[in-house]
Protein backbone atom coordinates (compact mmCIF):
# COMPACT_ATOMS: atom_id res chain seq x y z
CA UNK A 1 -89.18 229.75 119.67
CA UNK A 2 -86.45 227.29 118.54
CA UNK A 3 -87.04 224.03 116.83
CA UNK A 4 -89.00 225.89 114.50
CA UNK A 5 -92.27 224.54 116.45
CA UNK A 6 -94.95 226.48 116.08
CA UNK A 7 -96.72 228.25 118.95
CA UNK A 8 -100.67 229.98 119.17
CA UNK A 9 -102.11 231.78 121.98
CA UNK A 10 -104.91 230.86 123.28
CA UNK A 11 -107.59 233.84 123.92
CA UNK A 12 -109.11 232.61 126.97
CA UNK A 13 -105.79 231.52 128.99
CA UNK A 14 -103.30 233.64 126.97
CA UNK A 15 -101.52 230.21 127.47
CA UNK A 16 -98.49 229.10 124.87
CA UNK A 17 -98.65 225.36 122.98
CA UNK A 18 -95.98 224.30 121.26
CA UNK A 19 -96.21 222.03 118.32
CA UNK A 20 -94.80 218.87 119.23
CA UNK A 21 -94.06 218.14 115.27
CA UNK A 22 -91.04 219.60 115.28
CA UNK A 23 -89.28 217.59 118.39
CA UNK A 24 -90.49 214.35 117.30
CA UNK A 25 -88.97 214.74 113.90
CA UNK A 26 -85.68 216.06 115.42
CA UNK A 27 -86.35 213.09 117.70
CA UNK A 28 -86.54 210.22 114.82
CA UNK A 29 -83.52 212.28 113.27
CA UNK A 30 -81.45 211.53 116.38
CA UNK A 31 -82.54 208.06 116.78
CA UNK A 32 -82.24 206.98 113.40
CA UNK A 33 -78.66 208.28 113.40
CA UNK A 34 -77.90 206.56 116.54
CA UNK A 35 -77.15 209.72 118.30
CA UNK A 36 -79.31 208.86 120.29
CA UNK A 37 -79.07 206.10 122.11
CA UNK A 38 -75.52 206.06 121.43
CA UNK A 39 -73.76 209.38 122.18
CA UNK A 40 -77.09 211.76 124.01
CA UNK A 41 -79.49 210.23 126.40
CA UNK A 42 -82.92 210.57 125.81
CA UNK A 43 -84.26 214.15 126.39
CA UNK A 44 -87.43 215.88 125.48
CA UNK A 45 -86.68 216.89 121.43
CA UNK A 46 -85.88 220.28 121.67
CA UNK A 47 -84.18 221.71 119.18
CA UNK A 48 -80.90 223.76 119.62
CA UNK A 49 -81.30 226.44 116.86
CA UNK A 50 -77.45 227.15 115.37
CA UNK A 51 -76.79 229.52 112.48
CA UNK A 52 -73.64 229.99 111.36
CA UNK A 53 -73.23 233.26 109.67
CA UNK A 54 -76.91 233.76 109.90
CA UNK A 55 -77.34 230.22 107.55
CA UNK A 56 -79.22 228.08 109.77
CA UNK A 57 -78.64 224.38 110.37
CA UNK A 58 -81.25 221.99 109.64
CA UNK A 59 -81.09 218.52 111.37
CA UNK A 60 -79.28 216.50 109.33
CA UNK A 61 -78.41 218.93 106.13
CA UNK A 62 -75.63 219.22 104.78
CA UNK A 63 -72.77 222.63 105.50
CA UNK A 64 -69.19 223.55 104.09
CA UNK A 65 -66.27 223.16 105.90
CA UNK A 66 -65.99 227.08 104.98
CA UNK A 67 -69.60 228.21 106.28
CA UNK A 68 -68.71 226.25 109.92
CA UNK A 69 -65.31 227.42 110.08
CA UNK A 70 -66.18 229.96 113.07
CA UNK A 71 -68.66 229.27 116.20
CA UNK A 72 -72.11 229.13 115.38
CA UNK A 73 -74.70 231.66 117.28
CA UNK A 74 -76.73 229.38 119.29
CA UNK A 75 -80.05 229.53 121.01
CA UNK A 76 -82.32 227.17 123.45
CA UNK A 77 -85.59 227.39 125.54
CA UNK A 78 -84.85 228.51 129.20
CA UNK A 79 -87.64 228.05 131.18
CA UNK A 80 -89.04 231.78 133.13
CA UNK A 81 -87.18 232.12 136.24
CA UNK A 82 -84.97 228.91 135.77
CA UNK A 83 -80.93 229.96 137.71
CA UNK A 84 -79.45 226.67 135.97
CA UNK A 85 -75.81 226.74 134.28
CA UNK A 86 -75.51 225.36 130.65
CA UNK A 87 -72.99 223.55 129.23
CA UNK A 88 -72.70 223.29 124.78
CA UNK A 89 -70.91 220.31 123.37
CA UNK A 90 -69.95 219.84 119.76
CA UNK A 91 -68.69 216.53 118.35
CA UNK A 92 -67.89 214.45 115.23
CA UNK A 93 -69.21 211.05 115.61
CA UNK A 94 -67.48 210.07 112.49
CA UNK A 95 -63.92 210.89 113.29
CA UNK A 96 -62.15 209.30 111.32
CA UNK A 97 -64.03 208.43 109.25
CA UNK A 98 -67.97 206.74 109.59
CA UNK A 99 -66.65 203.22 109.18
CA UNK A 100 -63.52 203.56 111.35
CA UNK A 101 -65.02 205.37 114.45
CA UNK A 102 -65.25 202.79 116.96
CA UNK A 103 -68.04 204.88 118.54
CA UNK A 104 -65.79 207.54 119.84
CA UNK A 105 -65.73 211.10 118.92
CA UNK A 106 -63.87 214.07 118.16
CA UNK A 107 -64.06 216.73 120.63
CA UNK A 108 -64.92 220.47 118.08
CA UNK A 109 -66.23 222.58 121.21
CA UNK A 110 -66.98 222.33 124.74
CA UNK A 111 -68.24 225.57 127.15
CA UNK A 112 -69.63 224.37 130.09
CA UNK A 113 -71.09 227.15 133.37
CA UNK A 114 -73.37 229.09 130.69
CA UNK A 115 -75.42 232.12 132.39
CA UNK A 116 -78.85 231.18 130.65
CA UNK A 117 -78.11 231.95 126.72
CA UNK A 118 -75.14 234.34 126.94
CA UNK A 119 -72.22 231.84 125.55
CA UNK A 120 -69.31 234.48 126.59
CA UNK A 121 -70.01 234.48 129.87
CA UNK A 122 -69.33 230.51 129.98
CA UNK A 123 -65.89 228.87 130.79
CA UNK A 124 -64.36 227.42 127.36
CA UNK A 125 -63.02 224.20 128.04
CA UNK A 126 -62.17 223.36 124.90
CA UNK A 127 -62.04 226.25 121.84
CA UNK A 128 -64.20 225.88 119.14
CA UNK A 129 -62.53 224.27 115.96
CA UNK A 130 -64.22 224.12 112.73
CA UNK A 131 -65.31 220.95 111.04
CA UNK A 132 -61.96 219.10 109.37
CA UNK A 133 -62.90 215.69 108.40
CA UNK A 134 -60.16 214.04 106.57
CA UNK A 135 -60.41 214.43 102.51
CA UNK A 136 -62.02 211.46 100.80
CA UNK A 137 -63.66 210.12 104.41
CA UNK A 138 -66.99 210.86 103.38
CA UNK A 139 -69.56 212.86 105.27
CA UNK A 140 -69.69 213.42 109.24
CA UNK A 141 -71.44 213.89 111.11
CA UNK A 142 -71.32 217.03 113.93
CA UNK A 143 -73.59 216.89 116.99
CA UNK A 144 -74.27 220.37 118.93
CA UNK A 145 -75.79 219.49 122.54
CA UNK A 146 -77.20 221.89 125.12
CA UNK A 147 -77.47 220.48 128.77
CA UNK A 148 -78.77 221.58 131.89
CA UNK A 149 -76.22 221.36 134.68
CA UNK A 150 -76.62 220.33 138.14
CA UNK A 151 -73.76 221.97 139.67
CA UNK A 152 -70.38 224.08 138.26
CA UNK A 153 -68.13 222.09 136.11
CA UNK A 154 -65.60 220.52 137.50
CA UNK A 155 -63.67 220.36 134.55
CA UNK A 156 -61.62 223.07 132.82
CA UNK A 157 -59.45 220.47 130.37
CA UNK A 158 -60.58 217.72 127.77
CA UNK A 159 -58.93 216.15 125.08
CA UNK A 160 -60.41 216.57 121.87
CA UNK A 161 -59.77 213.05 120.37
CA UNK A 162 -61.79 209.77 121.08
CA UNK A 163 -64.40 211.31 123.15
CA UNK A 164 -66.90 209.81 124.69
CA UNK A 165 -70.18 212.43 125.25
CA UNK A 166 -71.78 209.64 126.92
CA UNK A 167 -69.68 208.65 129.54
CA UNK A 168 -68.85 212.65 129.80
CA UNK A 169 -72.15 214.03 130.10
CA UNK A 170 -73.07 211.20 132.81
CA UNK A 171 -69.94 211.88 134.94
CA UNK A 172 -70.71 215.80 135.24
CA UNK A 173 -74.68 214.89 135.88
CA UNK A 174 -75.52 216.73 132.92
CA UNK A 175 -79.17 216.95 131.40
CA UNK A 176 -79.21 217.04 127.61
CA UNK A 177 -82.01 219.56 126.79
CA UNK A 178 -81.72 220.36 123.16
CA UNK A 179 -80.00 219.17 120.11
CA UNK A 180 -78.82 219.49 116.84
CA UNK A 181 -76.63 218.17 113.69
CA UNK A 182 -75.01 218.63 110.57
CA UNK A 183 -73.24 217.25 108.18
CA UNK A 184 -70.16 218.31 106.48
CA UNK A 185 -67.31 216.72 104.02
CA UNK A 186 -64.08 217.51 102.44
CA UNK A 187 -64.37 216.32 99.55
């Protein structure tokens, strides 16, 4: 189960309850970063769980430009039975730098059409690229977001600088269903 929520079964109904802990804290993560309102819409809380080179990213802790150099291995709920497409983002809020942004983002990854969980069957639309904030321009911010599609993509090109995952997510009716951040720095 991802979000590291914790689940029991219950012996009479054999039914599974999730403990809503872990999405409110991801929740008051994202909101007290801005991310949300600012760059995801609202969603439930779920949590996106990323590892990259089996080291697992926390909301909010802190990974080398080294250790996220290659695509993470990602994972999110998919409900039984559910036939939707997925679509992963991954963005620096902080590009350039934190205090220089101007609320737009840098484009790291984009795969929209996602069979369920299984990445490589998606369309790339733009390659992953690791983490390369500019030396001395403090720590960034990088926002992974899984969404629920409501129909194919219709887009197989993006640019990668001043980004807007808002105004992008809204125009392809895409659902965000599960998050996650990190933050890296060249120092």
């Amino acid at each position: 189960m991802s979000g590291g929520a914790s689940c029991r079964v219950e012996s009479i109904d054999r039914v599974i309850i999730q403990d809503v802990n872990a999405n409110e804290a991801l929740l008051a993560a994202l909101r007290r970063e801005r991310l949300v309102p600012d760059q995801i819409d609202a969603f439930p809380g779920d949590e996106v769980s990323a590892k990259y080179g089996g080291v697992p990213v926390s909301p909010g802790g802190k990974l080398s430009v080294e250790q996220t150099a290659s695509a993470p291995d990602l994972e999110w709920s998919v409900p039984d039975g559910e036939s939707a497409a997925y679509a992963v983002l991954m963005f620096d809020v902080d590009a350039p730098s934190r205090s220089t942004s101007h609320g737009l983002c840098w484009l790291h990854w984009a795969v929209g059409d996602i069979p369920g969980l299984d990445i490589a069957r998606g369309s790339e639309i733009v390659p992953y690229a690791g983490p390369t904030p500019p030396k001395g321009s403090g720590p960034h911010r990088y926002v992974l977001v899984v969404y629920r599609q409501a129909e194919e993509m219709g887009v197989r090109q993006l640019g990668r600088p001043k980004f807007d995952p808002l105004r992008f997510a809204h125009s392809q009716e895409l659902e965000p269903i599960a998050a996650n951040f990190f933050v890296a720095e060249n120092e």
